[in-house]
N, C-alpha and C. Protein backbone atom coordinates (compact mmCIF):
# COMPACT_ATOMS: atom_id res chain seq x y z
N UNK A 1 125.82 105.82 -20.44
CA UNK A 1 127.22 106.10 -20.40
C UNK A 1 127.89 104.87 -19.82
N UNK A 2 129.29 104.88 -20.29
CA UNK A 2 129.84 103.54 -20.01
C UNK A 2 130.89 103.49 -19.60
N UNK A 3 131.56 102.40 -18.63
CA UNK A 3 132.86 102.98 -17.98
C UNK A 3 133.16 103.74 -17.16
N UNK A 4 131.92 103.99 -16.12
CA UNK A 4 131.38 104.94 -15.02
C UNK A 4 132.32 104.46 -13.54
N UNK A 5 133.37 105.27 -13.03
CA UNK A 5 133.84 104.61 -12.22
C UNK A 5 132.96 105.79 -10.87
N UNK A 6 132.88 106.52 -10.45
CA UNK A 6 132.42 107.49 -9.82
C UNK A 6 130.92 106.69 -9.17
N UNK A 7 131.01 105.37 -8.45
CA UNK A 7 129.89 104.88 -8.46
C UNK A 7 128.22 105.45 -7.95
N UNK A 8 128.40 106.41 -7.38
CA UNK A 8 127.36 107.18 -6.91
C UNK A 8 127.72 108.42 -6.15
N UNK A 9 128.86 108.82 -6.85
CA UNK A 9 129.04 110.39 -6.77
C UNK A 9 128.76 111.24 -8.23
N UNK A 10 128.41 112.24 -7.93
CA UNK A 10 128.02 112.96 -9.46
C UNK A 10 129.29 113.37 -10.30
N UNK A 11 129.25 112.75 -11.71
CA UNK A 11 130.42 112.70 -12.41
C UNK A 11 130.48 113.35 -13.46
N UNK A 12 129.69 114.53 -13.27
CA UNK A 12 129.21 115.50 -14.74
C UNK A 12 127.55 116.15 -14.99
N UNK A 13 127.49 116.61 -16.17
CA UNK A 13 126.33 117.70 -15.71
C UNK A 13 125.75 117.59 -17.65
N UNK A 14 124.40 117.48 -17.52
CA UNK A 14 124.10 116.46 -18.86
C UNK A 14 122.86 118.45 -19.20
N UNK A 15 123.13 118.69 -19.78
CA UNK A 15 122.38 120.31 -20.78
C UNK A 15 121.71 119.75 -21.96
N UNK A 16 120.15 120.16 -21.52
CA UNK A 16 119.18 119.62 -22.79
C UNK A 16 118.59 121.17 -23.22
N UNK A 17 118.86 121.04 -24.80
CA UNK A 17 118.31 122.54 -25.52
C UNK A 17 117.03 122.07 -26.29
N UNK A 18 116.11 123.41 -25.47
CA UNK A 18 114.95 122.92 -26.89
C UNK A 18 114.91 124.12 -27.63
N UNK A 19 114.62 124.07 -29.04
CA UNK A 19 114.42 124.95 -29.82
C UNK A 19 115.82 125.89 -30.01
N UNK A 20 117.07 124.93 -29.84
CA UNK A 20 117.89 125.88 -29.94
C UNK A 20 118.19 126.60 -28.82
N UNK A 21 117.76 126.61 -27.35
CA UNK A 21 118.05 127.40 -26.26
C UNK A 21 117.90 126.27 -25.23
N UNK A 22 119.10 126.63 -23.84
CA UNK A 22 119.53 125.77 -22.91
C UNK A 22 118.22 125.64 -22.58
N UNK A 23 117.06 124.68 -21.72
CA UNK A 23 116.54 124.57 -21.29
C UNK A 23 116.67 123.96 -20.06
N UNK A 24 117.21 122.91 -19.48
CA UNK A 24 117.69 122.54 -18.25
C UNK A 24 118.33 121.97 -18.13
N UNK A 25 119.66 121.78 -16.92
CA UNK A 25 121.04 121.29 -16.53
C UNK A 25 120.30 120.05 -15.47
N UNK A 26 121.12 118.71 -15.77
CA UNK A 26 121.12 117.80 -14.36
C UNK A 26 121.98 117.20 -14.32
N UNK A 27 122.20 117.25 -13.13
CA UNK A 27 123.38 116.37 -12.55
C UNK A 27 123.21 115.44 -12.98
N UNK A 28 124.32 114.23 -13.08
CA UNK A 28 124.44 112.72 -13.65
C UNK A 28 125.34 112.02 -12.45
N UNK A 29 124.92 111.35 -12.20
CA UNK A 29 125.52 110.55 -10.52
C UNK A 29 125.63 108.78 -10.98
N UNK A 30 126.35 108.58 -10.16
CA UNK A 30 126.69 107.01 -10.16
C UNK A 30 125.64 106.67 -10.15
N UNK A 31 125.07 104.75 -10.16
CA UNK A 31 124.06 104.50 -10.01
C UNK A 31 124.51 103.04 -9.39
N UNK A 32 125.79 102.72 -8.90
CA UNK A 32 126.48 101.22 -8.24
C UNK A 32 127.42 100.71 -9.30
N UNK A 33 127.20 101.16 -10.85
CA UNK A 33 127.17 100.10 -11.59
C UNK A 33 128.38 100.58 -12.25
N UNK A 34 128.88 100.35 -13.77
CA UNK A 34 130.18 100.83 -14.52
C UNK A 34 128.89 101.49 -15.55
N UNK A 35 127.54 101.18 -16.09
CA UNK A 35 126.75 101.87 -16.88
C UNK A 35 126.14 102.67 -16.25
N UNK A 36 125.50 103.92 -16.68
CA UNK A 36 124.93 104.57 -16.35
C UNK A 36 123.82 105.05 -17.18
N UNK A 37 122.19 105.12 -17.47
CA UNK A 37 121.53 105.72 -18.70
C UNK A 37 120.50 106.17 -17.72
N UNK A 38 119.39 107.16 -18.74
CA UNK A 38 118.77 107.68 -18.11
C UNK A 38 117.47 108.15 -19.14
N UNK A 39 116.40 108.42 -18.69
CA UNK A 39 115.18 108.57 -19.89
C UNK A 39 114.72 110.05 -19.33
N UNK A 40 114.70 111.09 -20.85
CA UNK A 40 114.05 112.34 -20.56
C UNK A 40 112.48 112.25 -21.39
N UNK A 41 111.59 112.27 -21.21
CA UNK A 41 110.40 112.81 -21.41
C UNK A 41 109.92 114.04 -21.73
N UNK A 42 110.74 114.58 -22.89
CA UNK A 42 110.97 116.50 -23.48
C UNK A 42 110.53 116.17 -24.63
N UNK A 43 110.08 117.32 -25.05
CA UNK A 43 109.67 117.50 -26.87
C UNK A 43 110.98 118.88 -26.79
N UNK A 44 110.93 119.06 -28.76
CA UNK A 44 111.17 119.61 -29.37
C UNK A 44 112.83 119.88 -28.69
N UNK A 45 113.53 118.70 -28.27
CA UNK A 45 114.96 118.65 -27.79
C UNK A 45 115.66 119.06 -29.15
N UNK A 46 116.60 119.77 -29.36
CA UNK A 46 117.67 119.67 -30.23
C UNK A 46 118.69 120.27 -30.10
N UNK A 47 119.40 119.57 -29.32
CA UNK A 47 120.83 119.29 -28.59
C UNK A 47 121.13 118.93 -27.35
N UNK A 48 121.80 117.65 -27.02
CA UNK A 48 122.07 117.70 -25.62
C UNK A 48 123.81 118.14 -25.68
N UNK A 49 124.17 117.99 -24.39
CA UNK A 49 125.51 118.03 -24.14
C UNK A 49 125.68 117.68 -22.78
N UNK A 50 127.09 116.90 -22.84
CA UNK A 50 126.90 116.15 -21.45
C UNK A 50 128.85 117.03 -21.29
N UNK A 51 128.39 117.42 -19.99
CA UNK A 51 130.13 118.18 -20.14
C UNK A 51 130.34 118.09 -18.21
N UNK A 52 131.75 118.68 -17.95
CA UNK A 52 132.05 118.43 -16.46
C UNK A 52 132.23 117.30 -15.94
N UNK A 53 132.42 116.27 -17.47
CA UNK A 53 133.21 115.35 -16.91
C UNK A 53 133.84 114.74 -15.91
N UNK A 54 133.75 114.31 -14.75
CA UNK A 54 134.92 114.37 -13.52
C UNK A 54 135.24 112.99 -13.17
N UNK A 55 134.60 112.14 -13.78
CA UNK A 55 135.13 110.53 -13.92
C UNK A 55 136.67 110.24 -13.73
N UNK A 56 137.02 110.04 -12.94
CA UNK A 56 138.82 109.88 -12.93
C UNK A 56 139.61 109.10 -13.91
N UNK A 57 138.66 107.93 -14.76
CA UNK A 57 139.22 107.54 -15.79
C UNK A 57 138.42 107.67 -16.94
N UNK A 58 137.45 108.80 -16.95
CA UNK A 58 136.66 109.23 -18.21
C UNK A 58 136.03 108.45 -18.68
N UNK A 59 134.77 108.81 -19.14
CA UNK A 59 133.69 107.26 -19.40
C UNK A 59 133.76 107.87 -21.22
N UNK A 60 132.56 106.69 -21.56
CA UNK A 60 132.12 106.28 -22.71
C UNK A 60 130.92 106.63 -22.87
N UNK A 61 130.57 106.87 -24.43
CA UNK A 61 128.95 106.97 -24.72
C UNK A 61 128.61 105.94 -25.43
N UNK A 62 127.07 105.22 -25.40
CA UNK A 62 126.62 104.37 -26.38
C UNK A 62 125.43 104.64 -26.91
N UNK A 63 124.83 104.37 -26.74
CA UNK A 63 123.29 104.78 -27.93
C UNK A 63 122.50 105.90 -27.39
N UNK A 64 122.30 107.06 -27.81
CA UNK A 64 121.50 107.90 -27.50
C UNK A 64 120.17 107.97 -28.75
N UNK A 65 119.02 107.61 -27.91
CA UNK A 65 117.55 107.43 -28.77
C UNK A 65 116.96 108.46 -28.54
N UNK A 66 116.50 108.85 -29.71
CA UNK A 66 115.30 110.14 -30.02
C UNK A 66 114.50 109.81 -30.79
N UNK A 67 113.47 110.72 -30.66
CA UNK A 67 112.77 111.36 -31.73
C UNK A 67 113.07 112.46 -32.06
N UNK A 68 113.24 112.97 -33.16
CA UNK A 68 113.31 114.93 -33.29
C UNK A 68 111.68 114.72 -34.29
N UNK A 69 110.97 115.57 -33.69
CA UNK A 69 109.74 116.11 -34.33
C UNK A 69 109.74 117.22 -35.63
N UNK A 70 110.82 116.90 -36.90
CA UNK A 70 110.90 117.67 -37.36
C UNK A 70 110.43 117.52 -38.80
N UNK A 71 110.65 118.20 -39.91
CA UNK A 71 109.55 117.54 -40.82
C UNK A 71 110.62 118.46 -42.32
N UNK A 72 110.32 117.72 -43.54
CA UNK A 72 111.06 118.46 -44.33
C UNK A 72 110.06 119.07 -45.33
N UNK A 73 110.06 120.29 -45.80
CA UNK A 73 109.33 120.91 -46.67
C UNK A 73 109.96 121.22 -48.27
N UNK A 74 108.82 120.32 -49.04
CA UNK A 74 109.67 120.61 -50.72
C UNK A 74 109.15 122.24 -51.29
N UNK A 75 109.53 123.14 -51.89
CA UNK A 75 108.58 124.73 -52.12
C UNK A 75 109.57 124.75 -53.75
N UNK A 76 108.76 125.25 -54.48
CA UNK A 76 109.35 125.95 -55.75
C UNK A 76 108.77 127.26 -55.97
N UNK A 77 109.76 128.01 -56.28
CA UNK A 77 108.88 129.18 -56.23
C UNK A 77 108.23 129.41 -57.36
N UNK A 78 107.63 128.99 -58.30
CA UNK A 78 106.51 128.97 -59.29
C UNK A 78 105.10 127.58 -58.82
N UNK A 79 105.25 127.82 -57.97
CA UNK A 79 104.29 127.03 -56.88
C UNK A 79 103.74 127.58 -55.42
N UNK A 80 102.73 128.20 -55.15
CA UNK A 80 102.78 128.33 -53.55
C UNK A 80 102.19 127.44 -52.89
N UNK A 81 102.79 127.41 -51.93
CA UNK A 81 102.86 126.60 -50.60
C UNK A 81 103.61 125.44 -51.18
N UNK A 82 104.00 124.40 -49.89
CA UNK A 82 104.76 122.94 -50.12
C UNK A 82 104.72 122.32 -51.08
N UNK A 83 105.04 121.50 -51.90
CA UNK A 83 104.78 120.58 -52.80
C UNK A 83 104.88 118.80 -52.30
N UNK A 84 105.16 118.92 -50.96
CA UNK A 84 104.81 117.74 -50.13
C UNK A 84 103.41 116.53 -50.60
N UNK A 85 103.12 115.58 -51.46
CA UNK A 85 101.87 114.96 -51.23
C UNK A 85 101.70 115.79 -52.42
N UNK A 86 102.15 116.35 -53.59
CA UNK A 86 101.23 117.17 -54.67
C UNK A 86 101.57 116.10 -55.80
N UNK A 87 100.84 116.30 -56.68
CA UNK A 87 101.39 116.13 -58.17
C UNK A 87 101.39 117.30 -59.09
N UNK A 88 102.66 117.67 -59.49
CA UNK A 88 102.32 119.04 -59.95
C UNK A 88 103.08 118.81 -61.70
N UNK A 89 102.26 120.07 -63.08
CA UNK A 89 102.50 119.57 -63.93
C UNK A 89 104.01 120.25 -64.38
N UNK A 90 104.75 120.10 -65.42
CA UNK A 90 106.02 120.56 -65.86
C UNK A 90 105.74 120.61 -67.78
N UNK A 91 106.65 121.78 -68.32
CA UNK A 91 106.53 121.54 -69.36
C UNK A 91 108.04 120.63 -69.93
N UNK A 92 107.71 119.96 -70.90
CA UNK A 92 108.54 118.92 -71.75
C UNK A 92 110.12 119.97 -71.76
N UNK A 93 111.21 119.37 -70.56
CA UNK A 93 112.25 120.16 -70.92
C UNK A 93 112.50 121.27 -70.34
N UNK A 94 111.70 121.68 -69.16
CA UNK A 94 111.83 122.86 -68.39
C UNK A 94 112.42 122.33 -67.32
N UNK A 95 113.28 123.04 -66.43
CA UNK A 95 113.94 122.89 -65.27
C UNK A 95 113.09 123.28 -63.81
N UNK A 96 113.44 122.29 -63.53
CA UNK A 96 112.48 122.31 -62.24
C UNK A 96 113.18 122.80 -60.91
N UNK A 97 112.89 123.07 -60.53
CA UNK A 97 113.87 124.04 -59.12
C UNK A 97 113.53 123.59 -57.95
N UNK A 98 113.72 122.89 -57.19
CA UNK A 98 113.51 121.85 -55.84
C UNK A 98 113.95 122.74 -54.67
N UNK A 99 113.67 123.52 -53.95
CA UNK A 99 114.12 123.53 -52.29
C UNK A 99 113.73 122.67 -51.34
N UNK A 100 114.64 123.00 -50.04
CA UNK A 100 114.27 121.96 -48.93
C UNK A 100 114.62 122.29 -47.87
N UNK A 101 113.41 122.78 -46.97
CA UNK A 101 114.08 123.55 -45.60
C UNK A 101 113.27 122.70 -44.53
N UNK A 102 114.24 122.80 -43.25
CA UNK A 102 113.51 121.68 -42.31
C UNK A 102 112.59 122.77 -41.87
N UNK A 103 111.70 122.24 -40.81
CA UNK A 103 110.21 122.29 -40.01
C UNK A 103 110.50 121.84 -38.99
N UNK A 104 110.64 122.93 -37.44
CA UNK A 104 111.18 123.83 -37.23
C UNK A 104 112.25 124.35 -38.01
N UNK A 105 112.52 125.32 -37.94
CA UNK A 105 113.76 125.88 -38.68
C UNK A 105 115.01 125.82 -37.65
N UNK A 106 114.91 125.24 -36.52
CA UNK A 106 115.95 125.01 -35.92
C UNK A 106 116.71 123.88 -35.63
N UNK A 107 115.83 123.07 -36.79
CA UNK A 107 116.57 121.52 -37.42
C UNK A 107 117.40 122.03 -38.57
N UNK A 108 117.75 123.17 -39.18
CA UNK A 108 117.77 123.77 -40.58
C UNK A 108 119.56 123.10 -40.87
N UNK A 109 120.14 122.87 -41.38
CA UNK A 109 121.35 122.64 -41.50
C UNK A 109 121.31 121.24 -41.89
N UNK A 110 122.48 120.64 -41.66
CA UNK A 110 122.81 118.97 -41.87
C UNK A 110 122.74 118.84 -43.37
N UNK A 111 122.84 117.30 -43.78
CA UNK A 111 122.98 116.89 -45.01
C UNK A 111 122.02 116.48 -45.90
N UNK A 112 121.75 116.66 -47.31
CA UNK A 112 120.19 115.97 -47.79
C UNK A 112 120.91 114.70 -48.64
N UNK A 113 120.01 114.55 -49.08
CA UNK A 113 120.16 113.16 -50.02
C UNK A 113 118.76 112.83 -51.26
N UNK A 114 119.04 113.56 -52.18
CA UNK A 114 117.77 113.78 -53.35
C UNK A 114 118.12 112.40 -53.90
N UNK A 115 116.32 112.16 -54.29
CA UNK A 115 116.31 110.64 -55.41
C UNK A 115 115.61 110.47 -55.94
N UNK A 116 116.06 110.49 -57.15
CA UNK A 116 114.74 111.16 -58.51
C UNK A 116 114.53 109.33 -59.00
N UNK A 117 113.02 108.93 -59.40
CA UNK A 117 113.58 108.20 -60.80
C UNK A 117 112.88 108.79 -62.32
N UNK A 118 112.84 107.87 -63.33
CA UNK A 118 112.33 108.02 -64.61
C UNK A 118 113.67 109.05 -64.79
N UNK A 119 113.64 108.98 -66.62
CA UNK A 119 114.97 109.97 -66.86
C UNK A 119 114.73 111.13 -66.87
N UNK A 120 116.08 111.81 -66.33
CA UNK A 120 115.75 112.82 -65.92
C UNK A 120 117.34 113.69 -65.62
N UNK A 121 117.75 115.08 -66.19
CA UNK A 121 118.89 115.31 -65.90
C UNK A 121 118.94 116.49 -64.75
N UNK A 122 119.99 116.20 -63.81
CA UNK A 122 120.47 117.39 -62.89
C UNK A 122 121.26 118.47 -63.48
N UNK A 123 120.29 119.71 -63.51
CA UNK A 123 120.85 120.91 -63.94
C UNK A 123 121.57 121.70 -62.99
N UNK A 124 121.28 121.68 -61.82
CA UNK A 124 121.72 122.71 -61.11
C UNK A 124 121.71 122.18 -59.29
N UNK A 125 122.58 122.65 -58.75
CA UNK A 125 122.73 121.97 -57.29
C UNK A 125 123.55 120.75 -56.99
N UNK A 126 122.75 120.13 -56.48
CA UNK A 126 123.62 118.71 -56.06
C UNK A 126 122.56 117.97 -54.99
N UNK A 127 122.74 116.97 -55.46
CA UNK A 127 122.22 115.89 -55.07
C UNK A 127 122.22 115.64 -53.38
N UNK A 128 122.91 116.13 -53.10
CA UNK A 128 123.66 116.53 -51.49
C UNK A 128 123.54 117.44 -51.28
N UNK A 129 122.35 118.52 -51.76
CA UNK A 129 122.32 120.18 -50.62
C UNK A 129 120.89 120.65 -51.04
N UNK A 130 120.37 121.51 -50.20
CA UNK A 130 119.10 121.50 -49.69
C UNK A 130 118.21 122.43 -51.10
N UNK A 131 118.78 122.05 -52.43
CA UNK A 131 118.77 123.46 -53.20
C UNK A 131 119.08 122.29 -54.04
N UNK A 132 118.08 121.60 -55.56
CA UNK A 132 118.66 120.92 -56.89
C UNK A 132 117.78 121.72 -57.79
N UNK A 133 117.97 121.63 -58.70
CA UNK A 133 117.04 121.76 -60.46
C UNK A 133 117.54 120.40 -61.53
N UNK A 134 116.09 119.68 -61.61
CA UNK A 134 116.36 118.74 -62.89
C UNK A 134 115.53 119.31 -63.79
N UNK A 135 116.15 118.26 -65.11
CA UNK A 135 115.06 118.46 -66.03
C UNK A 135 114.70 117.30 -66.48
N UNK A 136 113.57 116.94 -66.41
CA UNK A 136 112.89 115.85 -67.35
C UNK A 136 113.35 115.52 -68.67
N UNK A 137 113.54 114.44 -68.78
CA UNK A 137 114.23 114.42 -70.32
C UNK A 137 113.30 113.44 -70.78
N UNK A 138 112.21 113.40 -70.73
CA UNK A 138 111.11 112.30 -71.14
C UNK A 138 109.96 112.76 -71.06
N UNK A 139 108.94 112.74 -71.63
CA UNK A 139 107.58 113.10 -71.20
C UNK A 139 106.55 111.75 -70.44
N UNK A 140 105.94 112.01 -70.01
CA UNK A 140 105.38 111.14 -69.00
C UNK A 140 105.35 111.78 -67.68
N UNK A 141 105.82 110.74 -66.21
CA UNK A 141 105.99 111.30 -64.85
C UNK A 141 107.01 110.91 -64.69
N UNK A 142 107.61 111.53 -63.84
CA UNK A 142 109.01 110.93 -62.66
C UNK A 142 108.53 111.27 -61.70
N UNK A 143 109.30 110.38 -60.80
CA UNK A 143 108.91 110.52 -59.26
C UNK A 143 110.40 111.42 -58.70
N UNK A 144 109.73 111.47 -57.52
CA UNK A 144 110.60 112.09 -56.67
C UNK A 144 110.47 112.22 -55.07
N UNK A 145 111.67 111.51 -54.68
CA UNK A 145 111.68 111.53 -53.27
C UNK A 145 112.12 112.86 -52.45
N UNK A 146 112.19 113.05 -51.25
CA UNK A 146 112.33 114.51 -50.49
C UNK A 146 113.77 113.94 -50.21
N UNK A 147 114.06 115.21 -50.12
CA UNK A 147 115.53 114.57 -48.77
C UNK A 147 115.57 114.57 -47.99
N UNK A 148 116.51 113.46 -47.35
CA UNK A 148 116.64 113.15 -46.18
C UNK A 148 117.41 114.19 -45.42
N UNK A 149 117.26 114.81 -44.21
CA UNK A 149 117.81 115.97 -43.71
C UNK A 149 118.89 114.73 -42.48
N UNK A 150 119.96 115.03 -42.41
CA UNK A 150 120.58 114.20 -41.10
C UNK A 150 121.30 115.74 -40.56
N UNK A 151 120.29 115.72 -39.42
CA UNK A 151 120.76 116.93 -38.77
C UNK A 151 121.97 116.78 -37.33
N UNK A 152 122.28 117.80 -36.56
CA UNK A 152 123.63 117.46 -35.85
C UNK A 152 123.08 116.28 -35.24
N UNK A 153 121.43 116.20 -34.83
CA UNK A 153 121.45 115.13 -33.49
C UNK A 153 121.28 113.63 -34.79
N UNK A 154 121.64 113.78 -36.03
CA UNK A 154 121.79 112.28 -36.80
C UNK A 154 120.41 111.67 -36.66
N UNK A 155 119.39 112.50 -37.39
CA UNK A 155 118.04 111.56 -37.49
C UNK A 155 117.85 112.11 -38.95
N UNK A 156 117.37 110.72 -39.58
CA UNK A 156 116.79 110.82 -41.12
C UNK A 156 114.75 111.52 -40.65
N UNK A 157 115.02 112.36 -42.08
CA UNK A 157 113.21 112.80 -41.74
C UNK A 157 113.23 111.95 -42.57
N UNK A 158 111.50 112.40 -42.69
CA UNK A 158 110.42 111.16 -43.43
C UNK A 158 110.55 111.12 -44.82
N UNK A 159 110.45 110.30 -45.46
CA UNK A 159 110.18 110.43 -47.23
C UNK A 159 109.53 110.67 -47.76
N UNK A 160 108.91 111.56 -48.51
CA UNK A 160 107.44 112.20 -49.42
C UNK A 160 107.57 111.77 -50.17
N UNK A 161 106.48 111.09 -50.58
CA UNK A 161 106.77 111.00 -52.58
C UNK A 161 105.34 112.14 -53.39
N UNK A 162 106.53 112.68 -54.47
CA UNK A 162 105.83 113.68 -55.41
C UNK A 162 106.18 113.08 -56.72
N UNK A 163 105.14 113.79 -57.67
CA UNK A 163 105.46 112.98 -58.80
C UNK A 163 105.52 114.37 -59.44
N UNK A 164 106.15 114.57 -60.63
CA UNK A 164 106.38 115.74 -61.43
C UNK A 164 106.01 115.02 -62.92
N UNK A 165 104.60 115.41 -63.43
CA UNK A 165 103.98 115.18 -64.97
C UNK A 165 104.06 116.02 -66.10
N UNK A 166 104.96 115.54 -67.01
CA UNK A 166 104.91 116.70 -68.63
C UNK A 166 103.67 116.57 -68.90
N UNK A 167 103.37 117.65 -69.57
CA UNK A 167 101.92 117.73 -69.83
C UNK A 167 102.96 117.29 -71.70
């Protein structure tokens, strides 16, 4: 935090949630300086909030670093289980039905970002939500990337690559 005038009096109260539930409140105190940062050592964080403000001329935020341990799962339902790491086959011209739910489910929300190549048309969804259907317009393979989930705390998950083959 930046712009800390409160030099070592406590100037607010920093709330870390894991799994979706408060898990613990700490005080945030001067430290001499106008910056102030601090390192938590938590898993499965997803959400902080820094509130109670009492800085007399109100501070600043700058980089907050994470990890979120979360993971994205591809499923069609004419498939069981993930399609993460598969190669799975398609017939010439059938629509393929893509979901995408995060891992925990309490990453679940935020924005995706689908990215097909080889030709191939979008039937249904959008390219931007956790839910597409293409169709192959070629026989051969296309690839296909997962989406990227950017959830409230703004972390990209990982990229899978699957390949989808016309028989």
């Amino acid at each position: 935090m930046v712009g800390v005038d409160a030099f070592f009096n406590q100037f607010g109260v920093l709330d870390v949630y894991q799994n979706g539930a408060l898990y613990v409140t700490y005080p945030i105190y001067g430290n001499g300086t106008s910056t102030v940062g601090g390192t938590l050592s938590l898993t499965n964080i997803s959400k902080i909030v820094v509130r109670g403000i009492t800085d007399p001329a109100g501070i600043g935020f700058d980089d907050f670093t994470f990890s979120v341990p979360a993971d994205v799962k591809i499923t069609n339902a004419r498939v069981s289980g993930h399609l993460n790491g598969t190669t799975q086959n398609a017939l010439a011209g059938a629509d393929i039905a893509l979901n995408a739910s995060a891992v925990p489910s309490g990453f679940a929300g935020g924005t995706y970002s689908w990215t097909f190549t080889g030709p191939y048309a979008l039937v249904g969804g959008s390219v931007n939500s956790s839910s597409v259907t293409i169709r192959s317009t070629n026989a051969g393979c296309s690839q296909r990337t997962s989406p990227i989930p950017e959830t409230e705390l703004l972390h990209r998950g990982r990229l899978r690559l699957m390949r989808f083959c016309q028989l």
